[in-house]
Protein backbone atom coordinates (compact mmCIF):
# COMPACT_ATOMS: atom_id res chain seq x y z
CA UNK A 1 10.44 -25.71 128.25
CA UNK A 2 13.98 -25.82 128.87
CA UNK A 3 14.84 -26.54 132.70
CA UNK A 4 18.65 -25.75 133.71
CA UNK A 5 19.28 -27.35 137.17
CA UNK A 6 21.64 -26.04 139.48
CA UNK A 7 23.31 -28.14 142.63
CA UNK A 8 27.09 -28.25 144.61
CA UNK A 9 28.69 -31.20 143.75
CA UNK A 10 27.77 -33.39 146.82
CA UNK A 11 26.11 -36.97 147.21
CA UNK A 12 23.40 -35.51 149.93
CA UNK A 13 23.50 -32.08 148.15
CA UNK A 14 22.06 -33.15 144.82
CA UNK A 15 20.91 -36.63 145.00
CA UNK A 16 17.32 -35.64 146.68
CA UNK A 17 16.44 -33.56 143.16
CA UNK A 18 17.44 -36.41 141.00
CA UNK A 19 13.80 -37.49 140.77
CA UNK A 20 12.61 -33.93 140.15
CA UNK A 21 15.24 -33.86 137.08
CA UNK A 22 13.26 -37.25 135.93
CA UNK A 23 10.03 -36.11 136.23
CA UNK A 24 10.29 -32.77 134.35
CA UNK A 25 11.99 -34.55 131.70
CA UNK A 26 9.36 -37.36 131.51
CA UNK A 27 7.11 -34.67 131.18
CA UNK A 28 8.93 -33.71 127.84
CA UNK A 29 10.89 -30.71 128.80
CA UNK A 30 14.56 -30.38 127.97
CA UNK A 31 16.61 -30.70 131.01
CA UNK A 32 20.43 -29.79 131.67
CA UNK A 33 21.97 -30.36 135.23
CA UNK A 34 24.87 -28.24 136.14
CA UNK A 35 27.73 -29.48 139.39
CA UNK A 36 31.15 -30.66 139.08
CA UNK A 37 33.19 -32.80 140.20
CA UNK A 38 32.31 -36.68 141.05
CA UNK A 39 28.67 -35.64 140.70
CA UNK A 40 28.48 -35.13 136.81
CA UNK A 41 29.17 -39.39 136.47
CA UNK A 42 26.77 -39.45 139.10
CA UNK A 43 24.55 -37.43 137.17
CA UNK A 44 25.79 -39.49 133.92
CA UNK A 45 24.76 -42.75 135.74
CA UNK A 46 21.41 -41.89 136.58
CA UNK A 47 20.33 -41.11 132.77
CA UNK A 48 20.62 -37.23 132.54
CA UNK A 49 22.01 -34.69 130.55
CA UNK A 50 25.24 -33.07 132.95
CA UNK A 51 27.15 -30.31 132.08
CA UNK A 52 30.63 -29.52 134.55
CA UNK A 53 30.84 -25.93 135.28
CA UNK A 54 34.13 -26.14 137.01
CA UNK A 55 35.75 -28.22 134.34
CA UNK A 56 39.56 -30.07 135.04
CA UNK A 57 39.40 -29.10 138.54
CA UNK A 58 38.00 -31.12 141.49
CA UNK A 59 36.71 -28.64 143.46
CA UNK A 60 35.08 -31.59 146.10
CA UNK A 61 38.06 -33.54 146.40
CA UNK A 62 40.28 -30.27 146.60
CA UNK A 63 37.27 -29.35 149.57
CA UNK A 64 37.83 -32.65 151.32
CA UNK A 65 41.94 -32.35 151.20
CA UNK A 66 41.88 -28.97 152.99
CA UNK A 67 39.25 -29.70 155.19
CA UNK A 68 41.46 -32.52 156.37
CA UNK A 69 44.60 -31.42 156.49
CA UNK A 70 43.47 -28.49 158.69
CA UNK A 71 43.64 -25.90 156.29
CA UNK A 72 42.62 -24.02 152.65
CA UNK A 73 43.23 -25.70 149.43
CA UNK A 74 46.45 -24.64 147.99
CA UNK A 75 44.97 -25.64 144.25
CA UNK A 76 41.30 -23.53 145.00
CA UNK A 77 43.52 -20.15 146.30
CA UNK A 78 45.61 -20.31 143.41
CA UNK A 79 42.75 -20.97 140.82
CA UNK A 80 40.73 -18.44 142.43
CA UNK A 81 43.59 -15.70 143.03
CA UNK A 82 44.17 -15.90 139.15
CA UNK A 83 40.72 -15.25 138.46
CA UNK A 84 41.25 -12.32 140.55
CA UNK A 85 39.09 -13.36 143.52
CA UNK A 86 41.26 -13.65 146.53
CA UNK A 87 39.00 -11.27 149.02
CA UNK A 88 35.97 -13.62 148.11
CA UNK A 89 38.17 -16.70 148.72
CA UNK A 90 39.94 -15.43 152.14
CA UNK A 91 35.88 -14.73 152.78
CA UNK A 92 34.54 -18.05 151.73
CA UNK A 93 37.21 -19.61 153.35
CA UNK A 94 36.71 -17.79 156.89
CA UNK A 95 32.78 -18.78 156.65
CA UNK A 96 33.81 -22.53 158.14
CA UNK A 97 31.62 -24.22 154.97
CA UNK A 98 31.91 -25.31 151.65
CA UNK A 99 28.37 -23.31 150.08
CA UNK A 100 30.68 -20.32 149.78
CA UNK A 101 33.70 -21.84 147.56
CA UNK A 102 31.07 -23.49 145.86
CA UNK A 103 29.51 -19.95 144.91
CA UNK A 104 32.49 -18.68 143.61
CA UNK A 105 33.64 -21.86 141.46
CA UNK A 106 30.38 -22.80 140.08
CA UNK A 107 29.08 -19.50 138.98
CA UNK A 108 30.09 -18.28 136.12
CA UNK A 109 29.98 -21.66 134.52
CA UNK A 110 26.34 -22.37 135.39
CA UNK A 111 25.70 -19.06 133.93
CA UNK A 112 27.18 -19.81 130.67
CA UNK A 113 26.15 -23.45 130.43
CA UNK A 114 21.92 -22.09 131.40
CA UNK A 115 23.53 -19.15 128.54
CA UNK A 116 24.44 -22.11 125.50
CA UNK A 117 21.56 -24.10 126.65
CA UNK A 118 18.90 -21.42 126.33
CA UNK A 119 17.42 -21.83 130.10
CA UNK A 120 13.28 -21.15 130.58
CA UNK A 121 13.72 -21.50 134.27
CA UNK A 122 16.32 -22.28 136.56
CA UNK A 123 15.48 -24.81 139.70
CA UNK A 124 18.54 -24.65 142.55
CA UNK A 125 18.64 -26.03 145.68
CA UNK A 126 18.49 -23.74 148.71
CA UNK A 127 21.96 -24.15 149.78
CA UNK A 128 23.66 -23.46 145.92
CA UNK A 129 23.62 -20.00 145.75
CA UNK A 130 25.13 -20.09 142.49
CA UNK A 131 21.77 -21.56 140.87
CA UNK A 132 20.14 -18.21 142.45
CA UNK A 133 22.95 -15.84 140.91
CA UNK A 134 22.53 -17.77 137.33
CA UNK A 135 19.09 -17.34 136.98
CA UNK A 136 19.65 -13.60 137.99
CA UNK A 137 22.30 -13.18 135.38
CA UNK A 138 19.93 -15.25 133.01
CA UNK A 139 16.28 -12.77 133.62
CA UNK A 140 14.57 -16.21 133.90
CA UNK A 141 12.23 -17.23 136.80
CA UNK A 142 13.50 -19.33 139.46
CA UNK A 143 12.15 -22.74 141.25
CA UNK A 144 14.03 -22.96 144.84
CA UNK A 145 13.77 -26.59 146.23
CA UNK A 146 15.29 -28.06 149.62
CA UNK A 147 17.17 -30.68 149.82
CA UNK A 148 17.46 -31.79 153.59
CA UNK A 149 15.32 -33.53 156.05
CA UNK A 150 17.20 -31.97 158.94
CA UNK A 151 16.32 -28.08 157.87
CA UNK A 152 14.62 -25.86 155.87
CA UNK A 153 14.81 -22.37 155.13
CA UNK A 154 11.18 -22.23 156.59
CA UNK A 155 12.24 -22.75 159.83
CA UNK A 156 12.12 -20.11 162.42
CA UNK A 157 16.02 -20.67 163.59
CA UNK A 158 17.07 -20.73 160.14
CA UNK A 159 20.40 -18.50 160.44
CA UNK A 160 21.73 -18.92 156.77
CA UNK A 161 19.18 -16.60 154.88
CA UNK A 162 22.05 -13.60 154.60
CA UNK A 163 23.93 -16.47 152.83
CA UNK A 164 21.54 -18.13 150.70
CA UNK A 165 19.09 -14.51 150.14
CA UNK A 166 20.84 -11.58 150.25
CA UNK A 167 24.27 -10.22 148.98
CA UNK A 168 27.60 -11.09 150.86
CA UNK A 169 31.02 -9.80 149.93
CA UNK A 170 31.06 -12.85 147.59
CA UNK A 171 28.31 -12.29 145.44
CA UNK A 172 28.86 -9.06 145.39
CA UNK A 173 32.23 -9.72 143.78
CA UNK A 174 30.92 -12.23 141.34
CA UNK A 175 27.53 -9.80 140.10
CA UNK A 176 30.75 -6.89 139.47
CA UNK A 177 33.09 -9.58 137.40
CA UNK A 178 30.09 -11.08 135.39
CA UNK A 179 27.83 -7.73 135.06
CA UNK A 180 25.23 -10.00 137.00
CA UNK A 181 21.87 -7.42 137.44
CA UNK A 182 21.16 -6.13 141.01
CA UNK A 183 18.36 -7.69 143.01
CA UNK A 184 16.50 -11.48 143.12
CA UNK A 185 15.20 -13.11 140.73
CA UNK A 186 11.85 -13.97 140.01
CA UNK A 187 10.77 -16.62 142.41
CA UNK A 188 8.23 -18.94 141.37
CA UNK A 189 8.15 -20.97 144.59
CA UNK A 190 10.10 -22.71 147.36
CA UNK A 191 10.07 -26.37 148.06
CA UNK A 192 9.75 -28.60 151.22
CA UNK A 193 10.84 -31.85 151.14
CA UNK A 194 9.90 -32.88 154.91
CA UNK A 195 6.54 -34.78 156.32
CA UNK A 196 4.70 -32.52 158.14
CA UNK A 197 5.24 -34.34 161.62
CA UNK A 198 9.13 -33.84 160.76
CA UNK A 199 9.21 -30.02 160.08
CA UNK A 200 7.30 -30.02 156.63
CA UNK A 201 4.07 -28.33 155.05
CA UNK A 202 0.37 -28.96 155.83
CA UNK A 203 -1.08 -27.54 152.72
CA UNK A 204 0.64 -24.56 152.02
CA UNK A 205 1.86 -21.31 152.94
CA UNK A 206 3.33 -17.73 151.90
CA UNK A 207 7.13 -16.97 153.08
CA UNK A 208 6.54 -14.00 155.19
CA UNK A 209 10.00 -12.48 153.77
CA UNK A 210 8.33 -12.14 150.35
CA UNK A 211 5.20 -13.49 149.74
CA UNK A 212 6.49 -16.50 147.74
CA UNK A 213 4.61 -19.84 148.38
CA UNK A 214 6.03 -22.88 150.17
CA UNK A 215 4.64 -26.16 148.06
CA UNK A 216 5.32 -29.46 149.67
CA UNK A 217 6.94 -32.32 147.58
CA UNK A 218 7.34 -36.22 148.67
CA UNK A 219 10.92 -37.22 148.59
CA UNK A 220 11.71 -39.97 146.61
CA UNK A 221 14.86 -41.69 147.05
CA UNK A 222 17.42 -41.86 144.84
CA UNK A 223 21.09 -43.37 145.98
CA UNK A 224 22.56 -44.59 142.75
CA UNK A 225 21.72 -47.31 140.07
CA UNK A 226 22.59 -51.02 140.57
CA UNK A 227 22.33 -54.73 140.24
CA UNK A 228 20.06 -55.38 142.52
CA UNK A 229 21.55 -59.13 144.62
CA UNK A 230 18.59 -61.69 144.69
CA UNK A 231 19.19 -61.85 148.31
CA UNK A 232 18.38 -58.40 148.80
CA UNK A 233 15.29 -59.08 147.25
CA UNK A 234 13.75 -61.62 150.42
CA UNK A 235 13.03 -61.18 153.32
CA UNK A 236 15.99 -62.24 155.78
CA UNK A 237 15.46 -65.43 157.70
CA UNK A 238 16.68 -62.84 160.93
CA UNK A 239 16.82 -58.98 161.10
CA UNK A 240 18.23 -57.27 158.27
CA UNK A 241 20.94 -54.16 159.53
CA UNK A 242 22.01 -51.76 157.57
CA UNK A 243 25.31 -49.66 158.46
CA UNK A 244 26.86 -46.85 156.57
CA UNK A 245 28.50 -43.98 157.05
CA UNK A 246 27.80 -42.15 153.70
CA UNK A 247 31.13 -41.26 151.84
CA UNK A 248 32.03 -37.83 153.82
CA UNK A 249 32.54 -38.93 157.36
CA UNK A 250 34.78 -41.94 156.54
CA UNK A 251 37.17 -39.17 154.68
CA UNK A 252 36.54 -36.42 157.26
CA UNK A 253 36.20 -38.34 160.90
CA UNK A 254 37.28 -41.92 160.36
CA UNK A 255 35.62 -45.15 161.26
CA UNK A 256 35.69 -45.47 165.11
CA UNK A 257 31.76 -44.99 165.04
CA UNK A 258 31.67 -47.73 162.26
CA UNK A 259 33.95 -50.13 164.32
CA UNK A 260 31.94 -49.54 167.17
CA UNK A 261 28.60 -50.84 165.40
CA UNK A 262 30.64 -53.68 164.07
CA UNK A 263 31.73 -54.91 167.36
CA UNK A 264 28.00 -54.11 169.03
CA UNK A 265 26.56 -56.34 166.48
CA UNK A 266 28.90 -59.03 166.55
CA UNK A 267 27.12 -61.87 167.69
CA UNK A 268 23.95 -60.55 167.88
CA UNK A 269 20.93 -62.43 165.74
CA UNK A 270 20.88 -60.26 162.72
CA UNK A 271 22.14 -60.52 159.27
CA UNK A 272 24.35 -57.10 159.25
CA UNK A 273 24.62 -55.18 155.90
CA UNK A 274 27.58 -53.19 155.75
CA UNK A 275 27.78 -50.40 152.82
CA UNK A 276 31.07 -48.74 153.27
CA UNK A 277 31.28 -47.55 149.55
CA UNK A 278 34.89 -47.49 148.70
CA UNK A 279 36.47 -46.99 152.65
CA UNK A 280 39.05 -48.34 153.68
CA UNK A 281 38.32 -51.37 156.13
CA UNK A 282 41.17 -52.83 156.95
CA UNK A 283 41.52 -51.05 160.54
CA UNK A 284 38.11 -53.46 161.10
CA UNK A 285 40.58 -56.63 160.85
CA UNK A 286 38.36 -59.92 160.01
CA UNK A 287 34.74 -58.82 160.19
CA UNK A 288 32.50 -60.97 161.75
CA UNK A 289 30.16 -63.72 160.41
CA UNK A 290 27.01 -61.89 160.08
CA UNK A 291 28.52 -59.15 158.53
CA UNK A 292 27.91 -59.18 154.85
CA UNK A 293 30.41 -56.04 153.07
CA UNK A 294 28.27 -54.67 150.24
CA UNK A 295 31.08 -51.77 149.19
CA UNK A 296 29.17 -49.30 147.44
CA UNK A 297 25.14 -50.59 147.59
CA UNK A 298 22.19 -48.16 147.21
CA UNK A 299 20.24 -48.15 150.65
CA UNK A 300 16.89 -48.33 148.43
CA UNK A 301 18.11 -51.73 147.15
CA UNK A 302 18.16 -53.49 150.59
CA UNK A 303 16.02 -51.25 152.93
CA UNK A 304 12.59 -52.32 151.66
CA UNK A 305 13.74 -55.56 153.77
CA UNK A 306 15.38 -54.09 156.35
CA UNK A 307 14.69 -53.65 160.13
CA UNK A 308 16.97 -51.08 161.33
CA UNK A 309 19.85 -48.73 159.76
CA UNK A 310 22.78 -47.48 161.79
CA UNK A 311 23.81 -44.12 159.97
CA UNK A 312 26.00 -40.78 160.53
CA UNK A 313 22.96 -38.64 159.74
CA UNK A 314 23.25 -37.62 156.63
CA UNK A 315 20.36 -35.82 155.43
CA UNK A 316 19.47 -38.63 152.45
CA UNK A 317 20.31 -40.84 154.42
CA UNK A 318 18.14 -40.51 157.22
CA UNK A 319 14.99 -39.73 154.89
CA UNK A 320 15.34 -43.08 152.75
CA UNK A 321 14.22 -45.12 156.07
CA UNK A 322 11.74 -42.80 156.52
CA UNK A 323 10.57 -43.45 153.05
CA UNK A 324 10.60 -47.27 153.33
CA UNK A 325 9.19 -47.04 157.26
CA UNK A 326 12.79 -48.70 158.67
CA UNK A 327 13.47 -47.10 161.93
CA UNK A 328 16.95 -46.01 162.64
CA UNK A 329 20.06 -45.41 164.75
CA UNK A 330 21.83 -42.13 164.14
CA UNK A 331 25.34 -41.54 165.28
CA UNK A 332 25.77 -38.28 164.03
CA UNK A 333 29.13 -36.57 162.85
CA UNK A 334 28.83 -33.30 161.73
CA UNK A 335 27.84 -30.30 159.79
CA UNK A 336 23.81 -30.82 160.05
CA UNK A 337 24.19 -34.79 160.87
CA UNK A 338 22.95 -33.64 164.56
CA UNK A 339 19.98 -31.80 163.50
CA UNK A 340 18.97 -34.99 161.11
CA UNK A 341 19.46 -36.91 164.23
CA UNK A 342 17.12 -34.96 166.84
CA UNK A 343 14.42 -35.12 164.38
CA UNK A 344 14.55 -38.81 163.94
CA UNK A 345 14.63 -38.65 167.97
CA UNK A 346 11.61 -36.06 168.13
CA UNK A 347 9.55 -38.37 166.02
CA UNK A 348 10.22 -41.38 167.79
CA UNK A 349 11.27 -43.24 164.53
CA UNK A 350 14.60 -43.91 165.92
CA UNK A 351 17.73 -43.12 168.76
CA UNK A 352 20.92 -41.41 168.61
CA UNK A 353 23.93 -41.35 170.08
CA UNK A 354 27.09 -38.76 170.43
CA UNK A 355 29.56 -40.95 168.60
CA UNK A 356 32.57 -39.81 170.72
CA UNK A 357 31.29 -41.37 173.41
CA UNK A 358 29.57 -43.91 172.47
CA UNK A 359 31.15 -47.90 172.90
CA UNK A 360 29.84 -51.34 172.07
CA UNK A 361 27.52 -51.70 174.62
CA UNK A 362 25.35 -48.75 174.51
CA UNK A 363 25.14 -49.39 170.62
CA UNK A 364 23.89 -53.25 171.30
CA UNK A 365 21.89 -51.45 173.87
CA UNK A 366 19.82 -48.94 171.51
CA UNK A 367 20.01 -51.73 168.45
CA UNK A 368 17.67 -54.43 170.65
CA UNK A 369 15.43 -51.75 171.52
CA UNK A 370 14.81 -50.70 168.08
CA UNK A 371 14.30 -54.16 167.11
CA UNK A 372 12.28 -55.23 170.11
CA UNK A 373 9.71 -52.46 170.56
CA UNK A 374 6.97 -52.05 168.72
CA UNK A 375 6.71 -48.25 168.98
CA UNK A 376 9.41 -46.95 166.90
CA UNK A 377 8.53 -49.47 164.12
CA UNK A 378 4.81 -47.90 163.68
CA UNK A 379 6.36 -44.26 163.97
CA UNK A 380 8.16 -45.03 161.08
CA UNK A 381 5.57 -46.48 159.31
CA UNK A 382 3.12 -43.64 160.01
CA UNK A 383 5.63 -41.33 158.42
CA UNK A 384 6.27 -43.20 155.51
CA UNK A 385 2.42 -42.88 154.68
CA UNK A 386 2.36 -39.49 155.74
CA UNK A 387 5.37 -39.08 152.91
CA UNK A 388 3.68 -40.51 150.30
CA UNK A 389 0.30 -38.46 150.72
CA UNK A 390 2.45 -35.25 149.81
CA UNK A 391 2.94 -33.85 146.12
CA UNK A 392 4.80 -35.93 143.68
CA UNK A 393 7.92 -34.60 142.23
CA UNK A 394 5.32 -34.98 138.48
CA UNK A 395 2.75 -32.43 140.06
CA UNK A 396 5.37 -29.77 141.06
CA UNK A 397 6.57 -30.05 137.63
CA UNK A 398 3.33 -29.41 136.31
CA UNK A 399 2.42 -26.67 138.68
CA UNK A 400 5.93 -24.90 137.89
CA UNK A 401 5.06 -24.96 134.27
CA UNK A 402 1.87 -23.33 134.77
CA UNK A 403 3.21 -20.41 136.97
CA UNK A 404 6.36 -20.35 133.60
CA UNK A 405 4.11 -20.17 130.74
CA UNK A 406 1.99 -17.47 132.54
C-alpha cells in the first residue's frame, strides 16, 4: 500500500506522527510525507521519504514574521493574491491562526504530490485540513490522527469542527480552483493520542457526528535524532532539570519566563539542563554553575534521567514526560499551551503557573515541591503505564490496512 501523509509544517504539529510514518513503513508499505518548510529536513533527518508542497517559499518563517511584527505577511498576500486567492487569504488571515494559511498553501501541492505518488490512503492530522481536501480530490480513504495532548476533536468543547469538518469560504475556494469533488471523504477512523485519565479512549467508541470509530494509539516520542552525551546516559549525582521553551515562544514571546527559571534555580541542588535550541541567550548574561546549555537536545535523550521539566506547554512537549513518568512545571504561553497545562494540573502530574506573573520565587517555590513530594512523582508514573498499555502506532497500521484492502 502506498500511504501519503499529510501535516503543517510545525515541530508540535507533525513530530507526534513521526512514529506512525515508521511503523507503516516497517510494515513494508511505501510512505511519502507531505509539509514544507523547516519540517521536510526534519522529516529528511528522521529517515523518511518528504516531499515540499509549498516549494521556495517559507510559509512558517513568513507565519512567524507577521505574527510578530503585528501584522499579515507581505510575501504570503502577494503569493496568494497571484494565485488569485485574496478573499481566502483576507479570510484565513482574520481567523487569528495559522491552520487556515496553511490550507490554502499546502493544498494543491499535497494533492499533486499524493497525485505523482499514486496515494492508497491518505493519513492527516486533525488540525491540516489540507490532508482532508487531498484525499477528497484523490477518491482515496482517509486515516484522521490527533496530534495533541491538550485536545481532541472528541471533546465535548471542541469549537474547531466547522474548521477542520465542514466547508469554510476557504475550502470552498480551493474545491472551485482545483475541481476538488463535493462532500468528505471516506473516513476510515479517527485517532486519540491521550491516556485515558488525560482526556483519551477506554476501548473505543463511534463519533456521534458520523459513526466513524475513535481507536486509541500510545504516543511515542519523537523530538529529533542525536548524539546521545554519555552524561545523559547516568543517573545525576543530584536532580536532573530540564528547561525549554520549544522553538515558537522564544520567537513569538521572548525569554522572560526562561530567565525567570534560570534565576529560581540558581543555587538550588540540581544539575539544570537547559535546551534552548538555537535562541538567543545572551539577555541571560553568565548563566549559572549548574546550568549546563544543551542548544538544540532531544528531551527523550535526557528525560529518562530526569526529575522535573520546566516547559511552555507545548503539546509534545508536555506528553514526552508523561511518557518517561517525569513530572513537570508548565508555564504556559499561548495558543493551546494553557489547555496542555490544566491537564498536567488535573492529573496531578505537575503545576503551572501564568508566566506574566510569575517571578523567581514562586518558580523555586513549585520546583521543591515537585521534587520533594512524592505524589506528583507516582501520578506521573501511573500515566506513563497507563500510556504504554494503549495501541502501538504497528497495530493501527495493521488495523488501517485491514479496513483499506476491504
Amino acid at each position: 500500500m502506498r500511504i501519503l501523509f499529510t501535516a503543517a509544517p510545525g515541530y508540535g504539529l507533525m513530530l507526534p506522527i513521526v512514529p506512525l510514518v515508521w511503523a507503516a513503513r516497517a510494515a513494508g508499505h511505501e510512505v511519502l510525507v507531505a509539509t514544507t518548510s523547516e519540517m521536510t529536513e526534519v522529516g529528511a533527518r528522521a529517515g523518511l521519504p518528504v516531499v515540499d508542497v509549498f516549494p521556495a517559499h517559507d510559509v512558517w518563517e513568513e507565519l512567524l514574521r507577521g505574527a510578530s511584527s503585528g501584522g499579515e505577511s507581505p510575501e504570503l498576500a502577494r503569493i496568494i493574491a497571484a494565485d488569485g486567492m485574496s478573499a481566502a487569504y483576507q479570510k484565513a488571515s482574520q481567523a487569528g491562526g495559522p491552520f487556515g494559511l496553511f490550507t490554502l498553501t499546502m493544498t494543491e501541492g499535497s494533492i499533486e504530490a499524493g497525485r505523482a505518488f499514486g496515494a492508497d490512503l491518505v493519513v492527516h492530522t486533525t488540525d491540516h485540513t489540507a490532508g482532508r481536501l487531498t484525499a477528497a480530490a484523490l477518491g482515496v480513504p482517509l486515516l484522521e490522527v490527533g496530534n495533541r495532548i491538550s485536545w481532541s476533536a472528541r471533546d465535548a468543547d471542541f469549537r474547531w469542527g466547522q474548521d477542520f469538518y465542514g466547508d469554510d469560504e476557504i475550502t470552498l475556494a480551493l474545491r472551485a480552483k482545483l475541481g476538488i469533488p463535493d462532500g468528505p471523504p471516506r473516513l476510515l477512523a479517527r485517532i486519540d493520542l491521550r491516556a485515558p485519565s488525560m482526556g483519551g479512549l477506554i476501548g473505543e467508541e463511534s463519533d456521534p457526528r458520523d459513526g466513524v470509530p475513535w481507536w486509541s494509539m500510545r504516543f511515542v516520542p519523537f523530538n529529533g535524532g542525536a548524539v546521545v552525551p554519555e552524561w545523559a546516559l547516568r543517573q545525576a549525582e543530584r536532580p536532573r532539570v530540564g528547561v525549554t521553551l520549544g522553538t515558537v515562544v522564544p520567537v513569538m514571546a521572548g525569554i522572560s519566563s526562561l530567565s525567570v527559571a534560570i534565576e529560581a534555580l540558581d543555587g538550588l541542588d540540581v544539575e539544570v539542563v537547559l535546551a534552548a535550541g538555537k535562541t538567543d541567550l545572551a539577555d541571560l548574561g553568565e548563566l549559572p554553575a549548574n546550568v549546563r546549555s544543551v542548544g538544540f537536545l532531544p528531551l527523550s535523550t535526557f528525560l529518562p534521567t530526569s526529575s522535573l521539566l520546566v516547559h511552555h506547554g507545548g503539546s509534545g512537549t508536555t506528553a514526552a514526560p508523561l511518557h518517561y513518568g517525569v513530572p513537570q512545571l508548565v508555564l504556559p504561553s499561548f495558543a493551546d499551551n494553557p489547555m496542555s497545562a490544566q491537564r498536567v494540573v488535573d492529573r496531578g502530574v505537575g503545576l503551572s503557573h501564568d508566566p506574566t506573573t510569575v517571578d523567581a520565587a514562586a518558580v523555586l517555590a513549585m520546583v521543591e515541591r515537585l521534587l520533594t513530594e512524592p505524589a506528583f512523582r507516582a501520578a506521573a508514573r501511573e500515566v506513563s503505564a497507563e500510556m504504554a498499555t494503549q495501541p502501538s502506532p504497528a497495530s493501527v497500521v495493521e488495523r488501517v490496512t485491514e479496513l483499506v484492502s476491504r
